[in-house]
N, C-alpha and C. Protein backbone atom coordinates (compact mmCIF):
# COMPACT_ATOMS: atom_id res chain seq x y z
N UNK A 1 -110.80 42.80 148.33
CA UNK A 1 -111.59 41.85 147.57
C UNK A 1 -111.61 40.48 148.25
N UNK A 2 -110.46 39.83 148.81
CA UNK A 2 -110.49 38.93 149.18
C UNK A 2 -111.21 38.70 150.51
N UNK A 3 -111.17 39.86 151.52
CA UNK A 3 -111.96 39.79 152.70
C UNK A 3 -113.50 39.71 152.29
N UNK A 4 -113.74 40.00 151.21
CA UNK A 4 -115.02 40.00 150.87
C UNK A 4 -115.71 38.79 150.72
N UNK A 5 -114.87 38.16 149.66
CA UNK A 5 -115.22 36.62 149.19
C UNK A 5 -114.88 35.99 150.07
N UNK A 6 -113.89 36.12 151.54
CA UNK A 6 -114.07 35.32 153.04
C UNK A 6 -115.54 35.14 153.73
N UNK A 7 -115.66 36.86 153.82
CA UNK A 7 -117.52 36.88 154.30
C UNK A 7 -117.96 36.01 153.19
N UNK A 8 -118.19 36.26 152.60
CA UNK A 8 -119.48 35.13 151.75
C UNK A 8 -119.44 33.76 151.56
N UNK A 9 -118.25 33.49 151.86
CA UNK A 9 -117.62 31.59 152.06
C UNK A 9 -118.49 31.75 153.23
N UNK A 10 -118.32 32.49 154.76
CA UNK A 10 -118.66 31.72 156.08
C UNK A 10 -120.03 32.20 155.55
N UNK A 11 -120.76 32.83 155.18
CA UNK A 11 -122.29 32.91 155.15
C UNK A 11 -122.82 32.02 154.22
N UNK A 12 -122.16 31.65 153.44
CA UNK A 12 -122.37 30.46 152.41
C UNK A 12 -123.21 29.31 153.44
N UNK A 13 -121.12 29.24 154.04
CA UNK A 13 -121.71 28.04 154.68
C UNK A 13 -122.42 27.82 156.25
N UNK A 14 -122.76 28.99 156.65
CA UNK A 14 -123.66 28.93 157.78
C UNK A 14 -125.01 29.24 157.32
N UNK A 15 -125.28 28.91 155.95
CA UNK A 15 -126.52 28.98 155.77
C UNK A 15 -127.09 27.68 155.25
N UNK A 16 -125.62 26.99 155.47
CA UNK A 16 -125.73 25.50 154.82
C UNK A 16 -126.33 24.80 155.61
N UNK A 17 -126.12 25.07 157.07
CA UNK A 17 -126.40 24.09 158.42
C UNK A 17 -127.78 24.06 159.00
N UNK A 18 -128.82 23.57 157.85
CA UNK A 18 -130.68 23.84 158.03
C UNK A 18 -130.75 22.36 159.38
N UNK A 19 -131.64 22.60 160.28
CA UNK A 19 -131.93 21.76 161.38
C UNK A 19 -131.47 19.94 161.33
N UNK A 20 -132.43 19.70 159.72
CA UNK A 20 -131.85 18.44 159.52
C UNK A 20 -130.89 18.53 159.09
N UNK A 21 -129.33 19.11 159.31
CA UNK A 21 -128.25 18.49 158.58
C UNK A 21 -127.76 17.94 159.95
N UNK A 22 -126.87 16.63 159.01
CA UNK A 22 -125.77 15.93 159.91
C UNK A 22 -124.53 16.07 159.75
N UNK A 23 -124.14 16.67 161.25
CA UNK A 23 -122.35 17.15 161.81
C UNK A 23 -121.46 16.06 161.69
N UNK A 24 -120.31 15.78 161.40
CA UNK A 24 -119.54 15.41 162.05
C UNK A 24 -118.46 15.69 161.72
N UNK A 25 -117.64 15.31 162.89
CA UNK A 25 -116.09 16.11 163.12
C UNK A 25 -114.99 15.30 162.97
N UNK A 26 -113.93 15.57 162.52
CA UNK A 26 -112.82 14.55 161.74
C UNK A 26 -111.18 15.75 162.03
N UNK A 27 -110.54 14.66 161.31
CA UNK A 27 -109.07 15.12 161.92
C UNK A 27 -108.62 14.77 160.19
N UNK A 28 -108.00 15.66 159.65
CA UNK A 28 -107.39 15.28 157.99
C UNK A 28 -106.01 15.61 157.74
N UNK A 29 -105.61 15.29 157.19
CA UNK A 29 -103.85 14.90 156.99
C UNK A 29 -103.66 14.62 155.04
N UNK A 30 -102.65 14.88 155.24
CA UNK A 30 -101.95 14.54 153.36
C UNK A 30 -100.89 15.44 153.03
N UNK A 31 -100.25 14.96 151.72
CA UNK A 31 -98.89 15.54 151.56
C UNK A 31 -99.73 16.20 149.86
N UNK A 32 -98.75 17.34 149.95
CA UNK A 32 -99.15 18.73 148.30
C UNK A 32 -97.53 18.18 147.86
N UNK A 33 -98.07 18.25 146.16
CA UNK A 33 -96.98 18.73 145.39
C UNK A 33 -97.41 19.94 144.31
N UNK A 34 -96.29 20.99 144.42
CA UNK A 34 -96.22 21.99 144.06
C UNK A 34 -95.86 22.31 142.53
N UNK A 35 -96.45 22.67 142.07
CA UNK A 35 -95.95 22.96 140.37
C UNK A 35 -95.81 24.42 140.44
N UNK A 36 -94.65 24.90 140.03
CA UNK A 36 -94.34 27.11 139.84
C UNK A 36 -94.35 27.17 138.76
N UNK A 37 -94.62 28.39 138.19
CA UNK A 37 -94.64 28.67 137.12
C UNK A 37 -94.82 30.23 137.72
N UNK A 38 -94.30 30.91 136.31
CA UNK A 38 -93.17 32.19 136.22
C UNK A 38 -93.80 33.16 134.97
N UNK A 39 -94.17 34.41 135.46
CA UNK A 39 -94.47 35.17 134.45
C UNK A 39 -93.47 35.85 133.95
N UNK A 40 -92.48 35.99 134.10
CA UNK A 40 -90.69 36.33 133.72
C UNK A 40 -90.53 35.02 133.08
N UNK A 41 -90.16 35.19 131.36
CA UNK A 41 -89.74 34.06 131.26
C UNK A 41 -87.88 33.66 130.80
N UNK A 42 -87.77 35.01 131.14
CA UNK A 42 -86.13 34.92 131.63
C UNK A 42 -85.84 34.59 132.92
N UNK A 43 -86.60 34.12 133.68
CA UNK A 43 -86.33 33.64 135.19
C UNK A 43 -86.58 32.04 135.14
N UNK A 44 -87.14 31.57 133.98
CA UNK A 44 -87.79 29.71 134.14
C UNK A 44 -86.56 29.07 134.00
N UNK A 45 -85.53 29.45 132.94
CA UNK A 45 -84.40 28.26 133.37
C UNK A 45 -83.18 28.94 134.50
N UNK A 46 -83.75 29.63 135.30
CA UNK A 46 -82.69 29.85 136.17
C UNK A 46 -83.64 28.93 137.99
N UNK A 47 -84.99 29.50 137.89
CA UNK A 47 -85.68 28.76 138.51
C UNK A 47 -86.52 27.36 138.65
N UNK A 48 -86.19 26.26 139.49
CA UNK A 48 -86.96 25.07 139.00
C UNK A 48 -88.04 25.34 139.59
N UNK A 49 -89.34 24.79 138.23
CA UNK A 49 -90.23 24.44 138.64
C UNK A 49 -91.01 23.08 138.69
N UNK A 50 -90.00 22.19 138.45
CA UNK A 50 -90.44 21.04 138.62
C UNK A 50 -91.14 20.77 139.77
N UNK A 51 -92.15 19.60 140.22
CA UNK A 51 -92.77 19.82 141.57
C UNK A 51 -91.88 19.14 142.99
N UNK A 52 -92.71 19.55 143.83
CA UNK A 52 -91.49 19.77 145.40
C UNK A 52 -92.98 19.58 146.11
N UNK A 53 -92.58 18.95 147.37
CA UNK A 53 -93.49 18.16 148.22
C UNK A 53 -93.83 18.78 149.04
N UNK A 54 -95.11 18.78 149.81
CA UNK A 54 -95.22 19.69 151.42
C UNK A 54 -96.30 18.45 152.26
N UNK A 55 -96.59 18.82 152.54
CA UNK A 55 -97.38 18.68 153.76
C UNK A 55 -98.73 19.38 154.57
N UNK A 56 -100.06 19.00 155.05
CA UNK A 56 -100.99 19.82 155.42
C UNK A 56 -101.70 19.33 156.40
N UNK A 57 -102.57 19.28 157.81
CA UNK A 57 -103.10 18.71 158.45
C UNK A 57 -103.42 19.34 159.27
N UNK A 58 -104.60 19.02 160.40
CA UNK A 58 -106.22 20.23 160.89
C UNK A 58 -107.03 18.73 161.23
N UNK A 59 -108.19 19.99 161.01
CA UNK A 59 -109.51 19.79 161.65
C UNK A 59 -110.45 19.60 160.65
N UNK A 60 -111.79 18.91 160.39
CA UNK A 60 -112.63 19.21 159.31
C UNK A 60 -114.31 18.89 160.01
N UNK A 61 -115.18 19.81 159.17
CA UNK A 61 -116.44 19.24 159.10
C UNK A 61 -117.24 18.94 158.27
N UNK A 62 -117.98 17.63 158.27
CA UNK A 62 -118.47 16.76 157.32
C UNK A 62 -120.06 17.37 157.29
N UNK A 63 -120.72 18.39 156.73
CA UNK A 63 -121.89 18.31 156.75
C UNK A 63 -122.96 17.62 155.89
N UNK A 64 -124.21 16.77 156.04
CA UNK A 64 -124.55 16.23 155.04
C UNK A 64 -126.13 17.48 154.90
N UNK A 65 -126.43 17.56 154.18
CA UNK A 65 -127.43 18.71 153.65
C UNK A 65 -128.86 17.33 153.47
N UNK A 66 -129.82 18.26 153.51
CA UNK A 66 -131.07 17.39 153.36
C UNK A 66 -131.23 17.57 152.04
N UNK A 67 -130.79 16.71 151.12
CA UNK A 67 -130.76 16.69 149.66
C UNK A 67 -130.16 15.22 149.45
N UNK A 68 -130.37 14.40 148.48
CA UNK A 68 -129.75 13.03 148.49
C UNK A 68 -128.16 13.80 148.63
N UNK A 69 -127.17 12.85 148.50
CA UNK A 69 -125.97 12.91 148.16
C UNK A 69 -125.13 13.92 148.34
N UNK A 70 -125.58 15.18 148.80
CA UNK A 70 -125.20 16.36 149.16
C UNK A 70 -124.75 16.93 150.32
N UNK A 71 -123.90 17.84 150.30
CA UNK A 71 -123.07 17.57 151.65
C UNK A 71 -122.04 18.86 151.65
N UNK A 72 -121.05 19.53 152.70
CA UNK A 72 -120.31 20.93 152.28
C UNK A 72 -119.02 20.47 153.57
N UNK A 73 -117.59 20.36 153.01
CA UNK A 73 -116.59 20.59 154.15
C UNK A 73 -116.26 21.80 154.69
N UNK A 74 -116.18 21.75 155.40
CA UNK A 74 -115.29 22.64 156.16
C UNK A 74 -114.30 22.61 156.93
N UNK A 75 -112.83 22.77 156.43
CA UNK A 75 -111.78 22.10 157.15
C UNK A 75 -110.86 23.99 157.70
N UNK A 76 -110.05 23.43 158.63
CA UNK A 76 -109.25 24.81 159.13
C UNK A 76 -107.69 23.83 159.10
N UNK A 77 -106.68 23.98 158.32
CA UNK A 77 -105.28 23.21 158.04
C UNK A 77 -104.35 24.02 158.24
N UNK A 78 -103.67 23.25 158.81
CA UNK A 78 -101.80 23.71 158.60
C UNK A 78 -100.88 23.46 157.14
N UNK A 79 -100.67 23.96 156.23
CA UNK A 79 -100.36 24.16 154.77
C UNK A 79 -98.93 24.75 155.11
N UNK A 80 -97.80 23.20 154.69
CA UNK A 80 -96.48 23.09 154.44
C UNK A 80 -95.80 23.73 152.99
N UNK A 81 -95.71 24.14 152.24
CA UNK A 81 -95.24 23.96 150.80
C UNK A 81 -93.94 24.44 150.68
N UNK A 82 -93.21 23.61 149.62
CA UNK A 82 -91.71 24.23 149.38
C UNK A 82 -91.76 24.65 147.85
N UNK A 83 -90.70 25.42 147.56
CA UNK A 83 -90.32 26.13 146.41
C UNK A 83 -88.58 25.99 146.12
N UNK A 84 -88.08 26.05 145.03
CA UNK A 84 -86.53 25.73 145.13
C UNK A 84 -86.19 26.97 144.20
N UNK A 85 -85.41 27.93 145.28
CA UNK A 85 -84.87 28.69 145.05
C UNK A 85 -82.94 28.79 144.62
N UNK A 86 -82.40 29.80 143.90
CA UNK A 86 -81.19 29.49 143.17
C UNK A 86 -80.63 29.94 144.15
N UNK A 87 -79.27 29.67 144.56
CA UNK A 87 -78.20 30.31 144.77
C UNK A 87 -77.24 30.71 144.21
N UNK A 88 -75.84 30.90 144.49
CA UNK A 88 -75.07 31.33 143.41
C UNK A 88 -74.13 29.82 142.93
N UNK A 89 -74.49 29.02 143.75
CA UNK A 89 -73.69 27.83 142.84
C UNK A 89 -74.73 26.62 142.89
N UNK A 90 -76.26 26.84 143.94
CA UNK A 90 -77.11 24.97 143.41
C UNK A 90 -78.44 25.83 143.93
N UNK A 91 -78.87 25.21 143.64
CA UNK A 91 -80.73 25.35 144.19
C UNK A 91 -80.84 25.18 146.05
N UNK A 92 -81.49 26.24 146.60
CA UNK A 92 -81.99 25.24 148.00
C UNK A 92 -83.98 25.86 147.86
N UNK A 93 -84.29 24.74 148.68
CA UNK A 93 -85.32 24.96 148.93
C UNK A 93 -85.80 25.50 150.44
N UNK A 94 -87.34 26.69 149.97
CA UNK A 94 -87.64 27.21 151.31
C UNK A 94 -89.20 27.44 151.23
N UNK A 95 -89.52 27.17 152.56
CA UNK A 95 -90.74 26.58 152.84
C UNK A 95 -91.38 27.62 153.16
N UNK A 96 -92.98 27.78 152.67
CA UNK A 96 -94.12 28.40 152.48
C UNK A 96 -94.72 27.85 153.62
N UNK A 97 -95.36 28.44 154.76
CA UNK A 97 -96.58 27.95 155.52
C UNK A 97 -97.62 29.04 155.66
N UNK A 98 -98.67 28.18 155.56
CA UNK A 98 -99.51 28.61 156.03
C UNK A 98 -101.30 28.06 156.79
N UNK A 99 -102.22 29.08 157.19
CA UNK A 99 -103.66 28.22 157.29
C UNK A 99 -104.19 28.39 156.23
N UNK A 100 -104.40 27.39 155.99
CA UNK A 100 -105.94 27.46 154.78
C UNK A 100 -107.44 26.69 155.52
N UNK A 101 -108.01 27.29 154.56
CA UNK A 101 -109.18 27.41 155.18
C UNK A 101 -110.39 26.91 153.84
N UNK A 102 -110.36 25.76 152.91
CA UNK A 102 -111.49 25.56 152.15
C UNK A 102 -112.64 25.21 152.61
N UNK A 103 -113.74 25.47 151.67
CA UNK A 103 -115.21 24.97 151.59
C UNK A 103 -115.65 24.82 150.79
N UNK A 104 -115.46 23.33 150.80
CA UNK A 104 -116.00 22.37 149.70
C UNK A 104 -117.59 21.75 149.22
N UNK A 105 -118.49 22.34 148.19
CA UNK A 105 -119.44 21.28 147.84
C UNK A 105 -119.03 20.66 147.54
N UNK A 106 -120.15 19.02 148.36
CA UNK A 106 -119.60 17.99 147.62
C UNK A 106 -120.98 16.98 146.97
N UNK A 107 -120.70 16.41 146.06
CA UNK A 107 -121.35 15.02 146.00
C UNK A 107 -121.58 14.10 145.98
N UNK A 108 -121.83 13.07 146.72
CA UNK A 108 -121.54 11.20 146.96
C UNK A 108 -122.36 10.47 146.29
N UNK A 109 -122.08 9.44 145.80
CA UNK A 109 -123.06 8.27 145.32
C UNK A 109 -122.55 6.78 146.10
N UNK A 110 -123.82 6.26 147.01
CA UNK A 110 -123.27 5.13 147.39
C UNK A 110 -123.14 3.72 146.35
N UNK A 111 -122.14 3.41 146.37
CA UNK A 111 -121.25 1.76 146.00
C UNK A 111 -121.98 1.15 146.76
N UNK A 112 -122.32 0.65 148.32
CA UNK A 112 -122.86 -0.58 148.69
C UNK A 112 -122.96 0.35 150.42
N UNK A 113 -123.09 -0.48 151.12
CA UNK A 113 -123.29 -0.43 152.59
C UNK A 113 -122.00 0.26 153.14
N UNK A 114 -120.72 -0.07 152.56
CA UNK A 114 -119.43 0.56 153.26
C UNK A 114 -118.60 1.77 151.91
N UNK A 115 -119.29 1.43 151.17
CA UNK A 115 -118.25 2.36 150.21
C UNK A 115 -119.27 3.64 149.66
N UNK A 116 -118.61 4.58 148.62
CA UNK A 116 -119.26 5.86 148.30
C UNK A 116 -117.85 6.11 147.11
N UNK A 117 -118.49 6.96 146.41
CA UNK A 117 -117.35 7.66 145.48
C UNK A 117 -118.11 9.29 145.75
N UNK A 118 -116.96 10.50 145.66
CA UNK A 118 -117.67 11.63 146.07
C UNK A 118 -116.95 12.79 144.93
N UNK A 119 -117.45 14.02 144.55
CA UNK A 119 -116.49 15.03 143.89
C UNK A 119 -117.42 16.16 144.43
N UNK A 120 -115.78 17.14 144.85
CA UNK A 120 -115.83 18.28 145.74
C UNK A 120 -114.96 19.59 144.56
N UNK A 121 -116.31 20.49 145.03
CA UNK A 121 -115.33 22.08 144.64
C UNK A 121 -115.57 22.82 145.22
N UNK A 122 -114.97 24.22 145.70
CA UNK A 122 -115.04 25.02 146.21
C UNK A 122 -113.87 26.17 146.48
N UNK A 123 -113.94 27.14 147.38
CA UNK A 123 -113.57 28.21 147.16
C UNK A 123 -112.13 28.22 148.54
N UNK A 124 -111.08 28.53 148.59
CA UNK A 124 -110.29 28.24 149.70
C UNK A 124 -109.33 29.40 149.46
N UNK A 125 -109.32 29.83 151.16
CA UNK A 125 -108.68 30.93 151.03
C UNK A 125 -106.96 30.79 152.09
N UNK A 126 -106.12 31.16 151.78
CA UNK A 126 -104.50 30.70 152.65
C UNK A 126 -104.05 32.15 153.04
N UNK A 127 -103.67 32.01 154.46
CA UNK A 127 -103.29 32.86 155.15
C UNK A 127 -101.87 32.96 155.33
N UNK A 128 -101.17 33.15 154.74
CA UNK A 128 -99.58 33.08 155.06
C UNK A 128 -99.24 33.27 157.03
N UNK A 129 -98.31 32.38 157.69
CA UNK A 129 -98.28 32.61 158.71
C UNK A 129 -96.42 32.65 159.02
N UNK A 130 -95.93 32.24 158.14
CA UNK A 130 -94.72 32.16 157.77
C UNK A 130 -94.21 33.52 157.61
N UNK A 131 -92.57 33.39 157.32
CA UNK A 131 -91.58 34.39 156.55
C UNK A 131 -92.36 35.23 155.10
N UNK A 132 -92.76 36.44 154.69
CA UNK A 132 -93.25 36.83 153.65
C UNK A 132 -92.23 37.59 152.69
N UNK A 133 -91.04 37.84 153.06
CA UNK A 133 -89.95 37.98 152.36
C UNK A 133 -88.68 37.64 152.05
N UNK A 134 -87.91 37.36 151.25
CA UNK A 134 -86.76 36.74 151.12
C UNK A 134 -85.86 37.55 150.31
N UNK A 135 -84.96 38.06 151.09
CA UNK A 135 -83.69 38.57 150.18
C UNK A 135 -83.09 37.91 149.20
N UNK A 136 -82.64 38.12 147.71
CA UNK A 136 -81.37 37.55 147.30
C UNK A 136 -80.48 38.23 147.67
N UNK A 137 -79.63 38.31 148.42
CA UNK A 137 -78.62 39.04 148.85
C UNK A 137 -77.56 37.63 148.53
N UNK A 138 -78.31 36.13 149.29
CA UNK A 138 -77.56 34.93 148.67
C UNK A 138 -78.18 34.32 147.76
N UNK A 139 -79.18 34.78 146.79
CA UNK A 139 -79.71 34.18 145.79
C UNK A 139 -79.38 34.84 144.37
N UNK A 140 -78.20 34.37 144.00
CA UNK A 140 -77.71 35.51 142.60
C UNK A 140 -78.10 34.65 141.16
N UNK A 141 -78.58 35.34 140.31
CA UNK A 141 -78.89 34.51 139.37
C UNK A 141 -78.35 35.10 138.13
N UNK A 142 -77.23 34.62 137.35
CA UNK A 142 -76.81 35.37 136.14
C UNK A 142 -76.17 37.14 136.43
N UNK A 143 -75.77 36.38 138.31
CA UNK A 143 -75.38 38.34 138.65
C UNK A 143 -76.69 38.85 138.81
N UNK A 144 -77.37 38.64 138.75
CA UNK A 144 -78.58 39.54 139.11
C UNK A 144 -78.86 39.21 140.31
N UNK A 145 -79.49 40.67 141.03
CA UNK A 145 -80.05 40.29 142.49
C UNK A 145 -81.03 40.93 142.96
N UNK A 146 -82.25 40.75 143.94
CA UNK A 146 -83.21 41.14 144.07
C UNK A 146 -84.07 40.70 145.53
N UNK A 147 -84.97 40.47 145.16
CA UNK A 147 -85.82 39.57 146.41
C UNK A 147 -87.09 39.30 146.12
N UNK A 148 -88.42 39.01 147.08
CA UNK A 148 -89.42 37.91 147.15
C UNK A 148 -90.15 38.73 147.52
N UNK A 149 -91.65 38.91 147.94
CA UNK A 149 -92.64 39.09 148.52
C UNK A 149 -93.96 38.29 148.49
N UNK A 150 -94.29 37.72 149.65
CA UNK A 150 -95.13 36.67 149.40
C UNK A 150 -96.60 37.67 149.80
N UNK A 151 -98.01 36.86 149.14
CA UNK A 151 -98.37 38.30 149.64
C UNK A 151 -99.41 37.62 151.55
N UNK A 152 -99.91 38.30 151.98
CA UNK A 152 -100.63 38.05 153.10
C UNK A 152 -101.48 37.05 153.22
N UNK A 153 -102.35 36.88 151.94
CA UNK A 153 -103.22 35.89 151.78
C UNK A 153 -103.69 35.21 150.28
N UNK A 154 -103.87 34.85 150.35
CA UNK A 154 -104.13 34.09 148.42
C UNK A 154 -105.89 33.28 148.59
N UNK A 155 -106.31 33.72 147.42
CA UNK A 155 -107.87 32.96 147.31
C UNK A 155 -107.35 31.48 146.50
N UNK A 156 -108.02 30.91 146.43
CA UNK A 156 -107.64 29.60 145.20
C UNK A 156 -109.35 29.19 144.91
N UNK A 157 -108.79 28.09 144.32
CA UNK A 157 -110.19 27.08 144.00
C UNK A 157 -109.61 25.60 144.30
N UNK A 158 -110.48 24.92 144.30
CA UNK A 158 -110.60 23.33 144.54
C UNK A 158 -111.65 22.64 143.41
N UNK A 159 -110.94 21.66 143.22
CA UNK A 159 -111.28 20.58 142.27
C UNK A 159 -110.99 19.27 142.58
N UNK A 160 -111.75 18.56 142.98
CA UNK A 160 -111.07 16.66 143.72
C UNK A 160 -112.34 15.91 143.47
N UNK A 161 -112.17 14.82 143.98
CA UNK A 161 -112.66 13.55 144.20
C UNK A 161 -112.33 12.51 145.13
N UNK A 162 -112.86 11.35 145.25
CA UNK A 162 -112.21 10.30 145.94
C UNK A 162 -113.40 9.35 146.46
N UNK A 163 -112.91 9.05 147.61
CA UNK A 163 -113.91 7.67 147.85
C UNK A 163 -113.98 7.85 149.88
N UNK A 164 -115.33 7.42 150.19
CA UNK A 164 -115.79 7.42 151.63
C UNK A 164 -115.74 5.75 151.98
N UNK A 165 -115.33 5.38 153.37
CA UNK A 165 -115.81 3.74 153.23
C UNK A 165 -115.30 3.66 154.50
N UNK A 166 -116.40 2.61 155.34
CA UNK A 166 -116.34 1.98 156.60
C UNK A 166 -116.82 3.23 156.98
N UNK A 167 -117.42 3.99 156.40
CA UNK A 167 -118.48 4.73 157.53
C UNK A 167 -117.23 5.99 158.26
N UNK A 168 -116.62 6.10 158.52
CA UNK A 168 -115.19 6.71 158.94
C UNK A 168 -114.28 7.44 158.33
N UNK A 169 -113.86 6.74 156.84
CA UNK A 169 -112.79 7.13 156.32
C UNK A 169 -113.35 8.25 155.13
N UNK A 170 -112.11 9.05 154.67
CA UNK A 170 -112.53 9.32 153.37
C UNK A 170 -110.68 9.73 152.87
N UNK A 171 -110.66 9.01 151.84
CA UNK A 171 -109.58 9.25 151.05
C UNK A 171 -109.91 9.93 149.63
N UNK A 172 -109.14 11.38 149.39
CA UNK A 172 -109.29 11.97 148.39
C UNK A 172 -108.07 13.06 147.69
N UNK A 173 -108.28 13.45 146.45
CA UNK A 173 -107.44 13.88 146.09
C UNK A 173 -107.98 15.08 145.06
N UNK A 174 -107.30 16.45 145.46
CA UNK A 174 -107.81 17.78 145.20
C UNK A 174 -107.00 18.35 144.49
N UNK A 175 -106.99 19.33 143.27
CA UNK A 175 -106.13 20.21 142.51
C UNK A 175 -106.83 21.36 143.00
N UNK A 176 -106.15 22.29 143.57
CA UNK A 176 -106.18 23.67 143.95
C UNK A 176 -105.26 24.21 143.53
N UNK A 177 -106.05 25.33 142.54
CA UNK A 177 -105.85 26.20 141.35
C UNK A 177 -105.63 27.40 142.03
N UNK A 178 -104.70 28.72 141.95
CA UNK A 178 -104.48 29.68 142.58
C UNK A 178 -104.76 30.55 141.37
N UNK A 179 -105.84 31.24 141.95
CA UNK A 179 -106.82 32.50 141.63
C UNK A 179 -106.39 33.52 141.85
N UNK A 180 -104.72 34.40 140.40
CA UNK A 180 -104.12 35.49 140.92
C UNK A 180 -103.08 35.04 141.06
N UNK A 181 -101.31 35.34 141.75
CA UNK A 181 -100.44 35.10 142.18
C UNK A 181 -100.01 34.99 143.44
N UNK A 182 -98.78 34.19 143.46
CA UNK A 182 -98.56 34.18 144.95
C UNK A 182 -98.05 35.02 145.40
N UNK A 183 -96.60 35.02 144.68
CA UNK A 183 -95.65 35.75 144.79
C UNK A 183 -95.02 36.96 143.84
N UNK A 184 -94.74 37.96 144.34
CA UNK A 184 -93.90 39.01 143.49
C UNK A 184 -92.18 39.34 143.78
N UNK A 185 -91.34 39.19 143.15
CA UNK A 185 -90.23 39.42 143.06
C UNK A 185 -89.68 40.72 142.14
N UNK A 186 -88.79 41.14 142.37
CA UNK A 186 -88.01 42.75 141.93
C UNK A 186 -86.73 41.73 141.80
N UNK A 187 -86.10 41.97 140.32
CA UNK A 187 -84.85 41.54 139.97
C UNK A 187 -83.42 42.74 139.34
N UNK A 188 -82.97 43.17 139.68
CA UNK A 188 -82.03 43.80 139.68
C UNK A 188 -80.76 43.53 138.76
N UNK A 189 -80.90 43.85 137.59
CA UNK A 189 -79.92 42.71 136.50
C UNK A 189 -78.31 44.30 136.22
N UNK A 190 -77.49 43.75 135.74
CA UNK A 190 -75.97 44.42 135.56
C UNK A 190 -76.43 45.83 135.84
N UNK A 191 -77.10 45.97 134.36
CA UNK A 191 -77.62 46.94 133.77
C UNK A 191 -78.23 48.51 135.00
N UNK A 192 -78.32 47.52 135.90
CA UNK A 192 -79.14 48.33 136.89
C UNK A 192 -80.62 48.96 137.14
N UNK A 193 -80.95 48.17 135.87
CA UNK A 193 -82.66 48.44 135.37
C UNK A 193 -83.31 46.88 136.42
N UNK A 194 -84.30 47.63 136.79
CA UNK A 194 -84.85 46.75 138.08
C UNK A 194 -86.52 45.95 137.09
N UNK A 195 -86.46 44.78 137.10
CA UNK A 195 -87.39 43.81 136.67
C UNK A 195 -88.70 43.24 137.33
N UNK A 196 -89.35 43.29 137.44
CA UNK A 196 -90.46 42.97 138.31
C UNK A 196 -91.26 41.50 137.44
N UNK A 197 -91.65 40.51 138.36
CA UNK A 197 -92.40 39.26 137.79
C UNK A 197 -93.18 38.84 138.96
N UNK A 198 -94.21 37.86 138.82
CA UNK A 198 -95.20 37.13 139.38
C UNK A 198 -95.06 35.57 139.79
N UNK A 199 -95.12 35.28 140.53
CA UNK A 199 -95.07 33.41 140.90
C UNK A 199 -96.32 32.66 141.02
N UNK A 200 -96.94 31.96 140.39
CA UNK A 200 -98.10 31.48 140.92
C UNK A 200 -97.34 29.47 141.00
N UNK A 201 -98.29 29.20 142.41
CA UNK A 201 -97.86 28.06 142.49
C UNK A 201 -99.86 26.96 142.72
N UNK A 202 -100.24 26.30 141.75
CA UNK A 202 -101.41 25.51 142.12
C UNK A 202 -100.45 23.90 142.47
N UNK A 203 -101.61 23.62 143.05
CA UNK A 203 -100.80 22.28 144.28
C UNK A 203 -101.94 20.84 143.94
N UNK A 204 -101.07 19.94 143.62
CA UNK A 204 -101.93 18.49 143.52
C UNK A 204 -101.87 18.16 145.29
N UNK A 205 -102.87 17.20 146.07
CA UNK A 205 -103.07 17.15 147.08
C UNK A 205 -103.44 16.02 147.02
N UNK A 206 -103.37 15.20 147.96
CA UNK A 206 -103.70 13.69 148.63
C UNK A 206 -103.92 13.87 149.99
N UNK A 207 -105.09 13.08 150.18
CA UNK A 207 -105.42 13.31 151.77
C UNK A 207 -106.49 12.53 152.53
N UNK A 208 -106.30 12.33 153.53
CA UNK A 208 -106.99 10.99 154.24
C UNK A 208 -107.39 11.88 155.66
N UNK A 209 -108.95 11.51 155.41
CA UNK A 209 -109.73 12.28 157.07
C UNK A 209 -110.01 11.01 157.38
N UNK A 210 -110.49 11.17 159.25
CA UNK A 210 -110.80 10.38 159.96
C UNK A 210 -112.28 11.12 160.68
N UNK A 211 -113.45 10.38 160.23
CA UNK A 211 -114.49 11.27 160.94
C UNK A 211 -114.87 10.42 162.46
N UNK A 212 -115.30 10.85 163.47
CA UNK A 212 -115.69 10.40 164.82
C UNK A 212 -116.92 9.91 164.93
């Protein structure tokens, strides 16, 4: 399913690029915070999900569409994220990477000669490039033990806004919603009866491009 809705993102947006649109190419950067949440809800006070910081940064393209105000990104990123996992006596945290790959409609209204306010949604898909499993072998929780499976790739959505100015910049800020789960875990409790649950993690985002 998901390779599917990949094809139709790139045909989306290579059908976006009609003669009059205008290219341009930029470099984007910003830090995610992570919110988890747990479909086991005998696992929420053993796991925090308070949020935990990452990191993301790439390439992007700014297309503007022959329509007022209208316009579609296309960025290819490096996607940091952490999660804080238990041990048998404190929490450590371990890091999620991967590419993501959104494509964003967007829409601008110009403020004056240097400024713009803009809001973007669209469809973004993350490629895990990282570790996709994790033993508890040192992660015991209440004696119970088990492990992780992250899966290969995850679809999401996007939801943001922000502001364009000096012709160059654009500072904005995106909630990407995860469409499905991330993660699956198998928990293994005294009893010897084996538990199965879901992880989904959506990510607040801040982020500053530089277009050429």
């Amino acid at each position: 399913m998901r390779r599917y809705i990949v094809y139709i993102t790139f045909l989306t947006f290579a059908f976006a690029f009609p003669a009059q649109a205008q290219v341009r190419f930029g470099i984007k950067g910003g830090f995610n915070v992570n919110k988890v949440s747990w479909k086991w809800k005998d696992l929420e006070q053993n796991v925090r999900s308070d949020n935990r910081n990452g990191f993301y940064a790439g390439i992007t393209l700014d297309v503007s569409l022959p329509m007022p105000g209208m316009g579609v990104d296309f960025s290819v990123l490096y996607d940091n994220r952490v999660v804080s996992l238990p041990t048998s006596e404190e929490f450590e945290n371990k890091t999620m990477q991967y590419i993501i790959v959104p494509v964003n409609l967007r829409y601008s209204l110009g403020l004056g000669d240097f400024l713009s306010i803009y809001a973007a949604t669209g469809p973004q898909v993350s490629y895990n490039i990282g570790d996709r499993s994790w033993a508890m072998n040192d992660y015991v929780i209440q004696h119970w033990t088990g492990g992780w499976e992250l899966n290969k790739s995850d679809l999401s959505w996007n939801v943001g806004g922000g502001f364009s100015f000096f012709g160059h910049f654009r500072l904005g800020y995106n909630y990407n919603i995860m469409l499905g789960h991330t993660n699956e875990f198998t928990v293994k409790k005294l009893s010897g009866d084996y538990v199965e649950g879901k992880l989904k993690a959506n990510t607040h985002q801040i982020s500053l491009t530089y277009f050429f």
